[in-house]
PDB file of N, CA and C in Angstrom:
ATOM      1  N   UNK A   1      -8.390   6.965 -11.203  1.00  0.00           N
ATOM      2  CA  UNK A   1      -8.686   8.363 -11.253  1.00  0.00           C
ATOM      3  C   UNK A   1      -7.414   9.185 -11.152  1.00  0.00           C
ATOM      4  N   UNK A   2      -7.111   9.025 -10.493  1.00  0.00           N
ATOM      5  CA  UNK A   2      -5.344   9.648  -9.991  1.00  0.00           C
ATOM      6  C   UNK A   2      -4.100   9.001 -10.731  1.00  0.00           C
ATOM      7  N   UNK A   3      -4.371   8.215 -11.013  1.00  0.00           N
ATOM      8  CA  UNK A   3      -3.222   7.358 -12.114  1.00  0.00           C
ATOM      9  C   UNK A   3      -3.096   8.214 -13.537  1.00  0.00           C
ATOM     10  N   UNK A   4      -4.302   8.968 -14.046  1.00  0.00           N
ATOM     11  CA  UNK A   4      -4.099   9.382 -15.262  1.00  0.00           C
ATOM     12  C   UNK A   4      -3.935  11.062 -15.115  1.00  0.00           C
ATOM     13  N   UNK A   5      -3.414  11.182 -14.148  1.00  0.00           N
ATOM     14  CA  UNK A   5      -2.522  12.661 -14.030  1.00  0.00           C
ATOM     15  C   UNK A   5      -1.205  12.797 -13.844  1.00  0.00           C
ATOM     16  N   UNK A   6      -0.156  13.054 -13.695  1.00  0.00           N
ATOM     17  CA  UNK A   6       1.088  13.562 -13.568  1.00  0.00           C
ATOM     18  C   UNK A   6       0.946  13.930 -11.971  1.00  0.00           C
ATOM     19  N   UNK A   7       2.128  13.378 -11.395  1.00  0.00           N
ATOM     20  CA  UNK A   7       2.098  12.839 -10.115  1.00  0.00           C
ATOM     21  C   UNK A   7       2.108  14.415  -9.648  1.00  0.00           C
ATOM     22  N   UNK A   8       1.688  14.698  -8.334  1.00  0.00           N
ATOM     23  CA  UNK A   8       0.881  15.847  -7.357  1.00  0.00           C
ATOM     24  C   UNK A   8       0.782  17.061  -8.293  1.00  0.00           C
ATOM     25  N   UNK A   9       0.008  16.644  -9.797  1.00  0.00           N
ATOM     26  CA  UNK A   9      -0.471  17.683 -10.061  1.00  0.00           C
ATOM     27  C   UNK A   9      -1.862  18.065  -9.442  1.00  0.00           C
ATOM     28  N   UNK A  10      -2.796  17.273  -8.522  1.00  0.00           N
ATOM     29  CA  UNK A  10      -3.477  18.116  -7.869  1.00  0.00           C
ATOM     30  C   UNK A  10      -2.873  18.738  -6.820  1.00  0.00           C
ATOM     31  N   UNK A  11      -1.441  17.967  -6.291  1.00  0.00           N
ATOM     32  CA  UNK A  11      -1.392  18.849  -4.793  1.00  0.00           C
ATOM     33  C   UNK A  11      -1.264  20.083  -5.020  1.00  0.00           C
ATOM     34  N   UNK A  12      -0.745  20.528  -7.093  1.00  0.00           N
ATOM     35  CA  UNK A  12       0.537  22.090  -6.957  1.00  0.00           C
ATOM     36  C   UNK A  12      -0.841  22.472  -6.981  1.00  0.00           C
ATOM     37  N   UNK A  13      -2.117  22.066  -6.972  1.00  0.00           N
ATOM     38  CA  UNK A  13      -3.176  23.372  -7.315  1.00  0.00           C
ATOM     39  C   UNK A  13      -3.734  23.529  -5.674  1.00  0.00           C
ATOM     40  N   UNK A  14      -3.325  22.869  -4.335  1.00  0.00           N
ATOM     41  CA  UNK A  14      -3.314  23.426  -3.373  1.00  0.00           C
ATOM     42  C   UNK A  14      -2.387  23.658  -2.512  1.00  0.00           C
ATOM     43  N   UNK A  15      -1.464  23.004  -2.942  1.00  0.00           N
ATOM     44  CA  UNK A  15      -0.154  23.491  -1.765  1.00  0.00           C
ATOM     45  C   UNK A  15       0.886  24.850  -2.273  1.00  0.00           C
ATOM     46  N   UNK A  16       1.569  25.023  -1.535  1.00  0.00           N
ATOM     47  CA  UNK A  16       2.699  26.174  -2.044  1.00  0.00           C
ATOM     48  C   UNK A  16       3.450  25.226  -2.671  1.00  0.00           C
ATOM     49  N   UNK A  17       4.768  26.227  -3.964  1.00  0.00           N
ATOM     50  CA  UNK A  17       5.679  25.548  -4.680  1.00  0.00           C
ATOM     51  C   UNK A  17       6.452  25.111  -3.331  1.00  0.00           C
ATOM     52  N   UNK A  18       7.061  25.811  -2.481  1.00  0.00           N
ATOM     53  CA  UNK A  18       7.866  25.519  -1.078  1.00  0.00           C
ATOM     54  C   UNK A  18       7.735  23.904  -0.993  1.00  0.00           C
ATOM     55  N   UNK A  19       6.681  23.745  -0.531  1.00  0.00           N
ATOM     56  CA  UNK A  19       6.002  22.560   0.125  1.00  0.00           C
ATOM     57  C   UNK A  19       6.179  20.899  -1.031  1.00  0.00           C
ATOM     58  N   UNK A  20       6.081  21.831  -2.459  1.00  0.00           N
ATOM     59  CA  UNK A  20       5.436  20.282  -3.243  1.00  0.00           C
ATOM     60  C   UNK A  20       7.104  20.299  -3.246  1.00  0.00           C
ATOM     61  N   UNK A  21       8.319  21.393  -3.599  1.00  0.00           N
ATOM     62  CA  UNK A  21       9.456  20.793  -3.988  1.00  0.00           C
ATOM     63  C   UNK A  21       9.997  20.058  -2.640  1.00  0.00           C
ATOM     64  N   UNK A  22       9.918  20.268  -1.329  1.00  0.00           N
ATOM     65  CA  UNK A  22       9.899  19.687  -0.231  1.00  0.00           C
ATOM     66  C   UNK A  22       9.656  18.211  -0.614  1.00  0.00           C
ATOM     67  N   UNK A  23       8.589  17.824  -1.116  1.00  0.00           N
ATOM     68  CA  UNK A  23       7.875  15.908  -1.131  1.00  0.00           C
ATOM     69  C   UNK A  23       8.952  15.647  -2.012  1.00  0.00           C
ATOM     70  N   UNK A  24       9.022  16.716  -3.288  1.00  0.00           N
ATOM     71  CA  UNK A  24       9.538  15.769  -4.395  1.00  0.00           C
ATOM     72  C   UNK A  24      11.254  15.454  -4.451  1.00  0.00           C
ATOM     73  N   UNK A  25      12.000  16.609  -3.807  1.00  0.00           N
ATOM     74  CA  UNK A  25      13.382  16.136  -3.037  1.00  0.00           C
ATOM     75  C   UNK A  25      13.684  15.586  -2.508  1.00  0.00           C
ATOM     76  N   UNK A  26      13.224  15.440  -1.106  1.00  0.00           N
ATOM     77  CA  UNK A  26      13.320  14.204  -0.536  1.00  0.00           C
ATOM     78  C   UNK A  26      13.377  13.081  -0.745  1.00  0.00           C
ATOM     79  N   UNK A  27      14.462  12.375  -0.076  1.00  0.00           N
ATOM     80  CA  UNK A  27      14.811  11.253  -0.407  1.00  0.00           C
ATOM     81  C   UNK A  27      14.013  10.324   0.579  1.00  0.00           C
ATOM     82  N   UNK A  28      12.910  11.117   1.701  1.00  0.00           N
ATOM     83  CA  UNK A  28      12.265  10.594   2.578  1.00  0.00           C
ATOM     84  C   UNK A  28      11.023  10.081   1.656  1.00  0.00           C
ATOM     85  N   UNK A  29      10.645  11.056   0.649  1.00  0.00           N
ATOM     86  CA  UNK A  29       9.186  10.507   0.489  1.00  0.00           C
ATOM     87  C   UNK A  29       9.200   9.592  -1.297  1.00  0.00           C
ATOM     88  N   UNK A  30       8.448   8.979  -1.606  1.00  0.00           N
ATOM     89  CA  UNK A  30       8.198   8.422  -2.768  1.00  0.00           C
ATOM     90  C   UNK A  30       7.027   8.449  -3.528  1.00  0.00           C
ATOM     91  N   UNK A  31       7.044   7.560  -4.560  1.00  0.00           N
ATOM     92  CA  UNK A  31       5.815   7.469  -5.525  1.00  0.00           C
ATOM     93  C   UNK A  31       4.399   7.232  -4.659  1.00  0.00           C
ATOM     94  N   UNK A  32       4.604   6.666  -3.466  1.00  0.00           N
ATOM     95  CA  UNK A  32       3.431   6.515  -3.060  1.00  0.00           C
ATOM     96  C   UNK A  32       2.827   7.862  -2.345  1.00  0.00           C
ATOM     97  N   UNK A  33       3.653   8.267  -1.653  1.00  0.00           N
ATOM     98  CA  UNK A  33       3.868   9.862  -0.762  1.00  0.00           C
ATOM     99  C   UNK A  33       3.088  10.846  -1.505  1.00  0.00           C
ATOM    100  N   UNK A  34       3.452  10.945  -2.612  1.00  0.00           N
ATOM    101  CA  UNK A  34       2.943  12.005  -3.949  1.00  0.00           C
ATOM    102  C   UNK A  34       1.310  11.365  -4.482  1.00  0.00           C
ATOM    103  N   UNK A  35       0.848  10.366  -3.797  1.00  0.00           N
ATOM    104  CA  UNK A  35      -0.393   9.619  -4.696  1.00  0.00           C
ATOM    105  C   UNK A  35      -1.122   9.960  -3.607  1.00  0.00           C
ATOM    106  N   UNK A  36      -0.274   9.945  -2.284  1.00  0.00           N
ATOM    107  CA  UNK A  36      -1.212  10.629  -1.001  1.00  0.00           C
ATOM    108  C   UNK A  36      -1.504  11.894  -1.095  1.00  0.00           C
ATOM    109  N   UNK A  37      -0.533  12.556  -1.507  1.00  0.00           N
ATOM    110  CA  UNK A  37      -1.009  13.722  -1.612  1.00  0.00           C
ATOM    111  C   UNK A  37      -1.803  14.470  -2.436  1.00  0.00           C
ATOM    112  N   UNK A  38      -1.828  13.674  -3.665  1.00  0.00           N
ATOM    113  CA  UNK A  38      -2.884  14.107  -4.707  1.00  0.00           C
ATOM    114  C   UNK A  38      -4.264  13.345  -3.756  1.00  0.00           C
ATOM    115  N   UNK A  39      -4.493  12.476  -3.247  1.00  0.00           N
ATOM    116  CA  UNK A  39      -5.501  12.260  -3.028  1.00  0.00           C
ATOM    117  C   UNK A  39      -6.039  13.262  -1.859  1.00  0.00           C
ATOM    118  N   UNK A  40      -5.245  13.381  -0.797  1.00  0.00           N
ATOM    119  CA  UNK A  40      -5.562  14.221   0.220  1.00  0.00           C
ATOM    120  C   UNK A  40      -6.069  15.797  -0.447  1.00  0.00           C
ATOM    121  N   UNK A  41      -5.426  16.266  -1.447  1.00  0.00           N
ATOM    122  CA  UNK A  41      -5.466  17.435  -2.130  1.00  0.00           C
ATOM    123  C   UNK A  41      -7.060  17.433  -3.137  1.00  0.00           C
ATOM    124  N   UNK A  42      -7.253  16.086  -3.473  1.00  0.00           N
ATOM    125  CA  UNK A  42      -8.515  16.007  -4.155  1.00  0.00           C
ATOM    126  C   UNK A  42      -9.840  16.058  -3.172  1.00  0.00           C
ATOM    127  N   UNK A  43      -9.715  14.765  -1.837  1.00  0.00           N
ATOM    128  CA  UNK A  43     -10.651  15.059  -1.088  1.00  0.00           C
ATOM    129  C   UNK A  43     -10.578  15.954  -0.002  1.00  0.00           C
ATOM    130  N   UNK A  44      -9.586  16.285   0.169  1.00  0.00           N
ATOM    131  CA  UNK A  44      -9.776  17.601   1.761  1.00  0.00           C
ATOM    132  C   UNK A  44      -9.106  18.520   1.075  1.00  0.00           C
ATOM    133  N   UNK A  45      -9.114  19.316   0.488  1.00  0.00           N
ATOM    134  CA  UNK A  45      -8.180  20.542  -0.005  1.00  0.00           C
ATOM    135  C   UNK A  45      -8.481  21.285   0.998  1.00  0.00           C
ATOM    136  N   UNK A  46      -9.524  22.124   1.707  1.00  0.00           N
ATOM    137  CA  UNK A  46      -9.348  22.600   3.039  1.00  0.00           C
ATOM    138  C   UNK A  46      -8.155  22.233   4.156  1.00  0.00           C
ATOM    139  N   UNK A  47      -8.444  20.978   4.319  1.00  0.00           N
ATOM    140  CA  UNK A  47      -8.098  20.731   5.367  1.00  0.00           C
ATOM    141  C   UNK A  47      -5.928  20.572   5.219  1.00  0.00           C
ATOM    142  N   UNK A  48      -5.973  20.170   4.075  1.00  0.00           N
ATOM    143  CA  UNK A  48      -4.800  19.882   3.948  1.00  0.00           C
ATOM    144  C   UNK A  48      -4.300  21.266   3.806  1.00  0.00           C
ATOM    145  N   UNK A  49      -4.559  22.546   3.202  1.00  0.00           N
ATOM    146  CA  UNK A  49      -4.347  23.788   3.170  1.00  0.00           C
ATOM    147  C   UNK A  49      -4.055  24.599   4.981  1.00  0.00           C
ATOM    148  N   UNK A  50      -5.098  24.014   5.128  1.00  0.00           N
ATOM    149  CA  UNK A  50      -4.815  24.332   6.948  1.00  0.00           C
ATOM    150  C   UNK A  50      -3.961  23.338   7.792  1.00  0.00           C
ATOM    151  N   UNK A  51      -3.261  21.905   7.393  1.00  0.00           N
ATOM    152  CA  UNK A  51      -2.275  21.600   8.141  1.00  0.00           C
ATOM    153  C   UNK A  51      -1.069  22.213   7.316  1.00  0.00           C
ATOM    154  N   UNK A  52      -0.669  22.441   6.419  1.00  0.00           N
ATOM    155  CA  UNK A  52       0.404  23.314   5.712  1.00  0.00           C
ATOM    156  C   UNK A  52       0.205  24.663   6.605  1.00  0.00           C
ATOM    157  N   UNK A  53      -0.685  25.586   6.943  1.00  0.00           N
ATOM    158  CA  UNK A  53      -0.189  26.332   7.338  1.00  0.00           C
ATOM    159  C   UNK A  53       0.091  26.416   8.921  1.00  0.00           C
ATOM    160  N   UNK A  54      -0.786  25.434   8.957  1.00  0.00           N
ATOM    161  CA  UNK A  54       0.063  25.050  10.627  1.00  0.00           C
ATOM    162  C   UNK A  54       1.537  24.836  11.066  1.00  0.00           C
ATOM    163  N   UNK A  55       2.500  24.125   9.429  1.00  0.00           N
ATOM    164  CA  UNK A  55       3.550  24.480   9.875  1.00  0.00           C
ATOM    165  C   UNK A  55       3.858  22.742   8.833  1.00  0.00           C
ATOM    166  N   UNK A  56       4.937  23.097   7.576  1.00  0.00           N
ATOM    167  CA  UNK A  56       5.244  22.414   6.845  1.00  0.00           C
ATOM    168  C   UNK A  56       5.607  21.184   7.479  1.00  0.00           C
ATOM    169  N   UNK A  57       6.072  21.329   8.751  1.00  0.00           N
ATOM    170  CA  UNK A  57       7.193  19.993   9.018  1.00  0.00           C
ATOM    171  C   UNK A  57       5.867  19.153   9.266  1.00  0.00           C
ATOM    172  N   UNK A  58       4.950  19.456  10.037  1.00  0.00           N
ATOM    173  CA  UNK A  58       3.513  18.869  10.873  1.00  0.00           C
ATOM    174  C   UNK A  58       2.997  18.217   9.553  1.00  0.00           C
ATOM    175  N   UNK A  59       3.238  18.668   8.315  1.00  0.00           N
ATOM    176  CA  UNK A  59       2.128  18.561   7.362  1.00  0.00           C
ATOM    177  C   UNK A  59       3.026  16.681   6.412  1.00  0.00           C
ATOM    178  N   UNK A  60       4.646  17.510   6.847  1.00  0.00           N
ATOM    179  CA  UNK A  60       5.653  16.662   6.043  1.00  0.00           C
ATOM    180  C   UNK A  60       5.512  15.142   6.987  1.00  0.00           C
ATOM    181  N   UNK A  61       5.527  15.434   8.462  1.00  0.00           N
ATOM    182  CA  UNK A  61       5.898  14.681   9.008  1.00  0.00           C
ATOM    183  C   UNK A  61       4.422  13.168   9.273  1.00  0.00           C
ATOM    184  N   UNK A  62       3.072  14.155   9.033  1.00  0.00           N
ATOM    185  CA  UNK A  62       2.190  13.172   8.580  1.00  0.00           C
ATOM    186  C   UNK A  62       2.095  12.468   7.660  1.00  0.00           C
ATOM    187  N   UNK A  63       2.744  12.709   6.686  1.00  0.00           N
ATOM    188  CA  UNK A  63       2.456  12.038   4.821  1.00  0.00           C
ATOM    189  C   UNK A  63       3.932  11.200   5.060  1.00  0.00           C
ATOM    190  N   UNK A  64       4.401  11.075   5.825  1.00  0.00           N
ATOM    191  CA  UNK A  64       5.453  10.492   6.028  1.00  0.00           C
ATOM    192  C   UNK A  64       5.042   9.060   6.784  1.00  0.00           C
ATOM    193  N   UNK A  65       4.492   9.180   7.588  1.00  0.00           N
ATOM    194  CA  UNK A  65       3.437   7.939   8.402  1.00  0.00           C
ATOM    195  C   UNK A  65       2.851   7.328   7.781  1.00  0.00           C
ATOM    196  N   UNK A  66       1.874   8.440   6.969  1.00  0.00           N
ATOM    197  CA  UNK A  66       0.654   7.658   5.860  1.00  0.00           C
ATOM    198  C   UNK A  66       1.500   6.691   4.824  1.00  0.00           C
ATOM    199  N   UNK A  67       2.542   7.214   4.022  1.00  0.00           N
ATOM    200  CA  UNK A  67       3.364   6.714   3.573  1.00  0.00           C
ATOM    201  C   UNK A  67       4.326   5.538   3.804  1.00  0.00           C
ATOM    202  N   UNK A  68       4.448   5.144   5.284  1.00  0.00           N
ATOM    203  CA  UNK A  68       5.038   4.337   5.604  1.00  0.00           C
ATOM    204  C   UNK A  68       4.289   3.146   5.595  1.00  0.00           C
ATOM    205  N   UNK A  69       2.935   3.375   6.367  1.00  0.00           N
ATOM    206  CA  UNK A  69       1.567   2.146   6.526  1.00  0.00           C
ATOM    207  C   UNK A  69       1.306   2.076   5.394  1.00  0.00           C
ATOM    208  N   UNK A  70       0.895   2.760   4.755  1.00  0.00           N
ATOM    209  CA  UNK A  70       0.361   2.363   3.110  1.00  0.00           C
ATOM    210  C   UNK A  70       1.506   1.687   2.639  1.00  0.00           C
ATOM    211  N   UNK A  71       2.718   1.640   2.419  1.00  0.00           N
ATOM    212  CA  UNK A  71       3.749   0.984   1.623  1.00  0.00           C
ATOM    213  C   UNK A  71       3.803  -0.351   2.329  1.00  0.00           C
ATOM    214  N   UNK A  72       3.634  -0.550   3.597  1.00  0.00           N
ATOM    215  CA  UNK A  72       3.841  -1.871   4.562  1.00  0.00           C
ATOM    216  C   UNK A  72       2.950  -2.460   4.286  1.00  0.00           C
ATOM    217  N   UNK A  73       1.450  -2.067   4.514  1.00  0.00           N
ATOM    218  CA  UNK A  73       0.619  -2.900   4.463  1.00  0.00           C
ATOM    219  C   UNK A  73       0.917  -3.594   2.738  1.00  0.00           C
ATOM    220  N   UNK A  74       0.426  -2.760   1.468  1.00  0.00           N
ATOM    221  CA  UNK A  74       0.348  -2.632   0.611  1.00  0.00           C
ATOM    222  C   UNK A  74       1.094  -4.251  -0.209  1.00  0.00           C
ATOM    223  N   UNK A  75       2.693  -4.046   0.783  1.00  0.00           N
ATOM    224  CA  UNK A  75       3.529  -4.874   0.255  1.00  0.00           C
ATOM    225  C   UNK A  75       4.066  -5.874   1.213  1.00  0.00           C
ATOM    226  N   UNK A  76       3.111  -5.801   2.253  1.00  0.00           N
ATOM    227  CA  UNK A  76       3.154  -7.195   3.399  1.00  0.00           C
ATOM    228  C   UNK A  76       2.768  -8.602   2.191  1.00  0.00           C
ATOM    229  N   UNK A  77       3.142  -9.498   2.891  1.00  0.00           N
ATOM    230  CA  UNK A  77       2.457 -10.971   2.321  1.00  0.00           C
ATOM    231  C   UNK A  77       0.708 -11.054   1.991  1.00  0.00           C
ATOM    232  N   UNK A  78       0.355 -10.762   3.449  1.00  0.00           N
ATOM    233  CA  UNK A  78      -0.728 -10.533   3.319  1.00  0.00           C
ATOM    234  C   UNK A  78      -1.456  -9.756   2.193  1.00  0.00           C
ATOM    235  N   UNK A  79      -1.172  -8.483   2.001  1.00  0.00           N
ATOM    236  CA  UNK A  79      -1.310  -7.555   0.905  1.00  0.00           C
ATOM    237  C   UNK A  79      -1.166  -7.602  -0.493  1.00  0.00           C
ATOM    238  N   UNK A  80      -0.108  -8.139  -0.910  1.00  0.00           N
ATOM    239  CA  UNK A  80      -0.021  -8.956  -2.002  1.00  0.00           C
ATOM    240  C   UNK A  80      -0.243 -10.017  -2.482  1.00  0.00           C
ATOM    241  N   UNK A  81      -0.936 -10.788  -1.101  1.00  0.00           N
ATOM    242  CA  UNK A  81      -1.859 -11.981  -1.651  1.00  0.00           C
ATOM    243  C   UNK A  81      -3.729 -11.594  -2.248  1.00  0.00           C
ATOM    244  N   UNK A  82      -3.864 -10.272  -1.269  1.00  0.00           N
ATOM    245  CA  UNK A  82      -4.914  -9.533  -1.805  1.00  0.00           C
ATOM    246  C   UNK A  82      -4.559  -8.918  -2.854  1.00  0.00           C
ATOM    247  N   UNK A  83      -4.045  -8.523  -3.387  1.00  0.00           N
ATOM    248  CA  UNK A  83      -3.796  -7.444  -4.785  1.00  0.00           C
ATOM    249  C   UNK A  83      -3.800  -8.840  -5.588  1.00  0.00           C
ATOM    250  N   UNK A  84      -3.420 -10.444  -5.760  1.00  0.00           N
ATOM    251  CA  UNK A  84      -3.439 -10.792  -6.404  1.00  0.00           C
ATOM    252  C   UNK A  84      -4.842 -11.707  -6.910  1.00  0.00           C
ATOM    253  N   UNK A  85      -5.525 -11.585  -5.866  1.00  0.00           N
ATOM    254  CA  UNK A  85      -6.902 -11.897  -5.714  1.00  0.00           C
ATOM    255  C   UNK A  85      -7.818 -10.780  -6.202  1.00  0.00           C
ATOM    256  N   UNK A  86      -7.271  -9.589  -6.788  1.00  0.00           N
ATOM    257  CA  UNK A  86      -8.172  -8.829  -7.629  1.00  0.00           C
ATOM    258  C   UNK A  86      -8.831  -7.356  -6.591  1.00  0.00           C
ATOM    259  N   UNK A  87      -8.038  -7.763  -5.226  1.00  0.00           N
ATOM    260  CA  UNK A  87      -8.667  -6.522  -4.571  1.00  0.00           C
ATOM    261  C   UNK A  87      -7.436  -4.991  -4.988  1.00  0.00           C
ATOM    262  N   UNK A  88      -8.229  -4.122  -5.625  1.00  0.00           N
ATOM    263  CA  UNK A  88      -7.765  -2.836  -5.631  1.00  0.00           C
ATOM    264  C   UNK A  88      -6.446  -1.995  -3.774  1.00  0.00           C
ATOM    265  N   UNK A  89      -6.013  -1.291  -4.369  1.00  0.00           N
ATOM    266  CA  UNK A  89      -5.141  -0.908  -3.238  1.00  0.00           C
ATOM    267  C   UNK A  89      -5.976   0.005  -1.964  1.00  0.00           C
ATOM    268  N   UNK A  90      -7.221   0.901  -2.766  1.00  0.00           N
ATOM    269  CA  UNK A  90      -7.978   1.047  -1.535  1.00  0.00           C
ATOM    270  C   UNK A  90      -8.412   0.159  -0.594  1.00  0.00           C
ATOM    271  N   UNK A  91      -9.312  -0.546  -1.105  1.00  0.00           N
ATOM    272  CA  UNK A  91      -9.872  -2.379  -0.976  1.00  0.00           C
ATOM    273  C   UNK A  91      -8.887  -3.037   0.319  1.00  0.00           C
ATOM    274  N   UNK A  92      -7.401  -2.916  -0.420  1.00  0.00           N
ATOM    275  CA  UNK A  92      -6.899  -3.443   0.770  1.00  0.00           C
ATOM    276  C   UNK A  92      -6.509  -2.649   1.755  1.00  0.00           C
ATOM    277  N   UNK A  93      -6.281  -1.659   1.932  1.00  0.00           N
ATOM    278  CA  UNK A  93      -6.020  -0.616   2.976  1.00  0.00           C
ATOM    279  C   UNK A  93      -7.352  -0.447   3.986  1.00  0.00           C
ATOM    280  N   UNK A  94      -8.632  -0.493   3.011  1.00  0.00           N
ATOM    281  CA  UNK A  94      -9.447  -0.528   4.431  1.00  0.00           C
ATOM    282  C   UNK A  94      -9.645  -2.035   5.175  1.00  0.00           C
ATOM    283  N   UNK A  95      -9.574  -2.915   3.976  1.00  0.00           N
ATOM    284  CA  UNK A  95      -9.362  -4.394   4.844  1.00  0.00           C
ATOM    285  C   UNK A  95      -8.696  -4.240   6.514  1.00  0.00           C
ATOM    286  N   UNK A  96      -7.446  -3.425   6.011  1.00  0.00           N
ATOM    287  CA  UNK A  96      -6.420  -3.512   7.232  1.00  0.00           C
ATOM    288  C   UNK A  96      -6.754  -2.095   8.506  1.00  0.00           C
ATOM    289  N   UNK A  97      -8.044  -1.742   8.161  1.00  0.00           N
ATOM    290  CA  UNK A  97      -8.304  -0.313   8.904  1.00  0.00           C
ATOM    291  C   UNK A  97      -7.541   0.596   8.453  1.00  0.00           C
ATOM    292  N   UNK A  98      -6.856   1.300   7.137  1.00  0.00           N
ATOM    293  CA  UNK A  98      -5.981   2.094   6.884  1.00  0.00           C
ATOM    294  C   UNK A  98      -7.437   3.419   6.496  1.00  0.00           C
ATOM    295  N   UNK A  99      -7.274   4.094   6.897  1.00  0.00           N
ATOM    296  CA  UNK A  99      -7.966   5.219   6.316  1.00  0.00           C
ATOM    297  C   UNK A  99      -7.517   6.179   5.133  1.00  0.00           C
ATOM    298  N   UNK A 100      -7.588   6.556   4.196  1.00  0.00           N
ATOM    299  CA  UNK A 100      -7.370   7.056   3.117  1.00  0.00           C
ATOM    300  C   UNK A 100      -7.092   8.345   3.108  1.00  0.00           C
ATOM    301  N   UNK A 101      -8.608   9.249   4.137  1.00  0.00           N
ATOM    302  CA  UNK A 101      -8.572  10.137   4.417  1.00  0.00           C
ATOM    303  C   UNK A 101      -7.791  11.832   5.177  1.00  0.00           C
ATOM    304  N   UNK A 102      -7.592  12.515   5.233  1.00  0.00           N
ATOM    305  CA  UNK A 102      -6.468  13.123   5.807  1.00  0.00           C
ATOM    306  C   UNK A 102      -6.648  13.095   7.259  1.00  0.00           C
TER     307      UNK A 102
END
């Protein structure tokens, strides 16, 4: 679903420009960072609108976490023995209790 868009083109339709050039400079965040955020932007657009205005760093410094577990698990041994067994990357994230959600 998210693969056939142009990476956080849902986030620019809820975040400020401020915020998306923030993810996409950084040398902190990556391809996966930006897939969180389109997703977070697809299912909570509320909510993700209200941790941005709580205060960019709060908002930066979560997708930064999510980003870290999702890339670990994702590309643990474990993880890539599931991706090669046909389980999808959601699939394996909740295997490991990862929540998707914001």
């Amino acid at each position: 679903m998210l693969s056939n868009n142009p990476q956080l083109s849902i986030a620019t339709t809820v975040l400020t420009a401020d915020t998306i050039e923030a993810v996409r400079h950084s040398p902190s965040f990556h391809a996966r960072a930006w897939q969180i955020l389109d997703r977070w932007a697809l299912n909570s657009p509320a909510e993700l609108c209200r941790m941005e205005l709580a205060g960019e760093i709060i908002l930066l410094e979560r997708l930064l976490i999510q980003q870290n577990l999702e890339h670990q698990t994702l590309r643990s041994e474990e993880g890539l023995n599931h991706k090669r067994h046909g389980l999808t990357e959601h699939e394996i994230l909740a295997l490991h209790g990862i929540s998707g959600r914001l």
